[in-house]
Protein backbone atom coordinates (compact mmCIF):
# COMPACT_ATOMS: atom_id res chain seq x y z
CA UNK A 1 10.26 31.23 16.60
CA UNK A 2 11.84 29.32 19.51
CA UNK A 3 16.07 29.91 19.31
CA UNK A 4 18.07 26.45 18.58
CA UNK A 5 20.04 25.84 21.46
CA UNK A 6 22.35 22.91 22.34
CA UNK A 7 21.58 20.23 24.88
CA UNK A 8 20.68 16.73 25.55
CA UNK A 9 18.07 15.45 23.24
CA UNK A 10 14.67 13.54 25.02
CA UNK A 11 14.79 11.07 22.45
CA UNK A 12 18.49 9.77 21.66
CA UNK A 13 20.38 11.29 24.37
CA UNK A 14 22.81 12.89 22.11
CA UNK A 15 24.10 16.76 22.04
CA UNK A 16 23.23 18.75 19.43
CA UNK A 17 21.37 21.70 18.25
CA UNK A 18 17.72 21.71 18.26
CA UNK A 19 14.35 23.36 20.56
CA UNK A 20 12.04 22.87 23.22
CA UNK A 21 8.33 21.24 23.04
CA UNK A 22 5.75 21.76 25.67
CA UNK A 23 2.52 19.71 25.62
CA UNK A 24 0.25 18.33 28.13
CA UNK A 25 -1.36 15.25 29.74
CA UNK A 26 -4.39 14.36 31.40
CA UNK A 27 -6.97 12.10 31.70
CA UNK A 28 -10.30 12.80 30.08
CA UNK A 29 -12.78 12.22 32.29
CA UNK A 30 -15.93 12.05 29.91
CA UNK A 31 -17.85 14.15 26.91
CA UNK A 32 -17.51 14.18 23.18
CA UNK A 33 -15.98 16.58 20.84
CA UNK A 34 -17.73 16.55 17.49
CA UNK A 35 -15.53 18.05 14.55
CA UNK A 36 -17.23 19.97 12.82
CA UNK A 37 -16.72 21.71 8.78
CA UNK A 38 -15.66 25.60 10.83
CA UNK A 39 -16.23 25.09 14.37
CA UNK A 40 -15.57 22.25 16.97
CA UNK A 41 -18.55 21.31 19.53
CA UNK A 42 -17.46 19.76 23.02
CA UNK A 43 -20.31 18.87 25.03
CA UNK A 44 -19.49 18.27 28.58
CA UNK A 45 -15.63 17.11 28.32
CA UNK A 46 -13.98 17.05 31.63
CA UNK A 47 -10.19 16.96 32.57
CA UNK A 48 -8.61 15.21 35.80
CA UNK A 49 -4.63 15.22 36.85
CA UNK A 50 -3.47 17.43 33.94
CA UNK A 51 0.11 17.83 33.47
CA UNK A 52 2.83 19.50 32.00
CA UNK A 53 5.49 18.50 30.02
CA UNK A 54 8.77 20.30 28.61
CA UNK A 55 11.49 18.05 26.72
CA UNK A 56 14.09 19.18 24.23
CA UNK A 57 14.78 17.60 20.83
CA UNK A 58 17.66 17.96 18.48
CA UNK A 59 17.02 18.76 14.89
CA UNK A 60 18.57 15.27 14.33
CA UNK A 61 15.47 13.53 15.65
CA UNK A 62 13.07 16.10 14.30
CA UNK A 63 14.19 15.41 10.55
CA UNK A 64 13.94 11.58 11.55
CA UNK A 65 10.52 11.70 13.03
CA UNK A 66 9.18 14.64 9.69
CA UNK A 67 10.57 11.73 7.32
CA UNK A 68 9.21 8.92 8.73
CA UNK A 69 6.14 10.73 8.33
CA UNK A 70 6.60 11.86 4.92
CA UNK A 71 7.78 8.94 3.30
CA UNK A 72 4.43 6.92 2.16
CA UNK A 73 2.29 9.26 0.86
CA UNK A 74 4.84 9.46 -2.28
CA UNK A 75 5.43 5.74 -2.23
CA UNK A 76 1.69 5.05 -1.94
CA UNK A 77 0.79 7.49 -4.69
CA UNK A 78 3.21 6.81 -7.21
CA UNK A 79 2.41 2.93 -6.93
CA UNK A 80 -1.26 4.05 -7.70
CA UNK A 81 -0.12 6.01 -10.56
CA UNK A 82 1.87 2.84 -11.70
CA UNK A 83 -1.26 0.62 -11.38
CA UNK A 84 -3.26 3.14 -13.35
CA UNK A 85 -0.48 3.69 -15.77
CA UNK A 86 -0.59 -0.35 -16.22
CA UNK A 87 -4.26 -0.39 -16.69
CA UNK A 88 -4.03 2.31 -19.44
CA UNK A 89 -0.85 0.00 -21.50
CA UNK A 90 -3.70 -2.87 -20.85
CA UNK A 91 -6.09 -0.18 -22.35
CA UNK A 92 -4.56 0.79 -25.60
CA UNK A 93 -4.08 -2.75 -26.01
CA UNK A 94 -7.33 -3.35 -25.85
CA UNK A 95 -7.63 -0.80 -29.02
CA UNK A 96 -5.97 -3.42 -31.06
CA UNK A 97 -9.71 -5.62 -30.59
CA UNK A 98 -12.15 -2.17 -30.24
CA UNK A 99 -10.04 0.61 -31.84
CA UNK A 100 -12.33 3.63 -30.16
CA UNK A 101 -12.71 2.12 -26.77
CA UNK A 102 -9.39 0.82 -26.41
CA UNK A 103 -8.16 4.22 -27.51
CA UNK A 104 -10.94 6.38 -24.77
CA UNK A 105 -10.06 4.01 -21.94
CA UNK A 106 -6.05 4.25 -22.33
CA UNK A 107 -6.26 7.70 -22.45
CA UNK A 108 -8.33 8.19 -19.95
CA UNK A 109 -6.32 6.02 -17.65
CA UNK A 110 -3.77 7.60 -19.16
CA UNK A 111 -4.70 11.19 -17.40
CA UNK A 112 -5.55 9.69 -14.17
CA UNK A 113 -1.99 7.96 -14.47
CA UNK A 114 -0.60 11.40 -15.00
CA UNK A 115 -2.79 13.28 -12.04
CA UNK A 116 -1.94 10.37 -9.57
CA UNK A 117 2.16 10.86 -10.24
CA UNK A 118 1.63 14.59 -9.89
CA UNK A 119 0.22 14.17 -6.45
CA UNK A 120 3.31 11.43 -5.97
CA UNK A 121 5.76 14.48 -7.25
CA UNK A 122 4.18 16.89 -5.02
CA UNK A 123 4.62 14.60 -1.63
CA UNK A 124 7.94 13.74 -2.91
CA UNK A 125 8.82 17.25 -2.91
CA UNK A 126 7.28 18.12 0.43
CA UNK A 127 9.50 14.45 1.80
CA UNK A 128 12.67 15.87 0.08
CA UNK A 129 12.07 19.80 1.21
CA UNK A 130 12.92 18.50 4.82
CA UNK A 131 11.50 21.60 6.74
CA UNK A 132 9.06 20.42 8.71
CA UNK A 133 6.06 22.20 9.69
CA UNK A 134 5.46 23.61 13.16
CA UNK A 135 1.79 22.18 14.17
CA UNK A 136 2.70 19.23 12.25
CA UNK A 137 6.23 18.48 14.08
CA UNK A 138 4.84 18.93 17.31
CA UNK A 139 2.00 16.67 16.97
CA UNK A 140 4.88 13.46 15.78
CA UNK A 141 6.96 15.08 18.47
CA UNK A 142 3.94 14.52 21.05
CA UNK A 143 3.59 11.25 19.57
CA UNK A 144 6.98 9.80 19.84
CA UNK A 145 7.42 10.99 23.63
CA UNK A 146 4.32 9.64 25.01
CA UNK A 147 5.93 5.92 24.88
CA UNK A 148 8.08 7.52 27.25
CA UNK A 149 5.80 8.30 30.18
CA UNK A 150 4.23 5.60 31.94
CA UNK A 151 0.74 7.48 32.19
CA UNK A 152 -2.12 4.97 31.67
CA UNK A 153 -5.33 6.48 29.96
CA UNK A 154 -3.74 10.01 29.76
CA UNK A 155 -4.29 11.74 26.19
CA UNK A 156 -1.66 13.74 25.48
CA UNK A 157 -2.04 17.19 23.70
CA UNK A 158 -0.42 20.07 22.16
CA UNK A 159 -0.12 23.68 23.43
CA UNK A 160 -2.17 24.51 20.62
CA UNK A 161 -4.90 21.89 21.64
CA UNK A 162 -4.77 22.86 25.62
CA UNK A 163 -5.17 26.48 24.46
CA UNK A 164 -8.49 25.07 22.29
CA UNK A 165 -9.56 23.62 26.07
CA UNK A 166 -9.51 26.79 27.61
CA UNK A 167 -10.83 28.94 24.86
CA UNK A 168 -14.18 26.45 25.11
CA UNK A 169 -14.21 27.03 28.64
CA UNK A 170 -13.04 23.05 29.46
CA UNK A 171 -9.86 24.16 31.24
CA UNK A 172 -9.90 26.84 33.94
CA UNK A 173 -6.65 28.17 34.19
């Protein structure tokens, strides 16, 4: 685990407490990377004028960029469950014209309703927790500095990723 220090943060200049991210940056000269269920193929994937990159953000920024991330899967979820839950008042409703199907199709909504505001409840909970994963943090972290660098047609990539590279043999080190 990398030891929160003090300093000046990449992102908003400020002082506080917070860590370290490496990543890279090159240009990817050419081949394909095909994902795959348990292993990745790269066929012929070449690098050119890689580069490294070490910039320190405070935990401020970190719990910014983790809930701007988190935010609309619970917002996006729960307004499904709301639509379903709408369709299954519509539903019973409907059991005032066809008791049994009005009755089978608000239920049923009904349960979907209920399975699509658990899933709301659970992203809520993982927005609220504010801990943000490692591999996850990194990748927004990656993602919010590249606007920073004036590097056209570089890809930038995790330590994580790079250390994929040269485990496939695309990166000599």
């Amino acid at each position: 685990m990398a030891k929160k220090k003090a300093g000046e943060c990449f992102l908003c200049g400020a002082e506080h407490k917070g860590r370290n991210f490496t990543f890279y940056s090159g240009v990817r000269k050419g081949g394909s990377r095909t994902e795959l269920t348990t292993v990745i193929v790269t066929v012929f994937e070449r690098w050119r004028d890689l580069r490294i990159y070490e910039i320190f953000v405070c935990r401020d920024c970190q719990l910014r960029l983790w809930a701007d991330h988190t935010k609309w899967p619970p917002i996006l979820w729960g307004g499904g469950a709301g639509l379903v839950a709408l369709a299954a008042v519509l539903g019973g409703l409907l059991a005032l014209l066809a008791p049994v199907a009005g009755l089978l199709v608000g239920v049923g909504l009904g349960m979907v309703a209920l399975a699509l505001g658990g899933v709301a409840v659970w992203f809520l909970l993982r927005h609220l927790g504010k801990k943000p994963e490692r591999e996850q943090l990194e990748l927004l972290v990656v993602r919010e500095a590249q606007r920073y660098f004036p590097t056209p047609r570089h890809t930038f990539i995790t330590v994580d990723q790079y250390q994929d590279l040269i485990r496939a043999g695309v990166v000599d080190v």
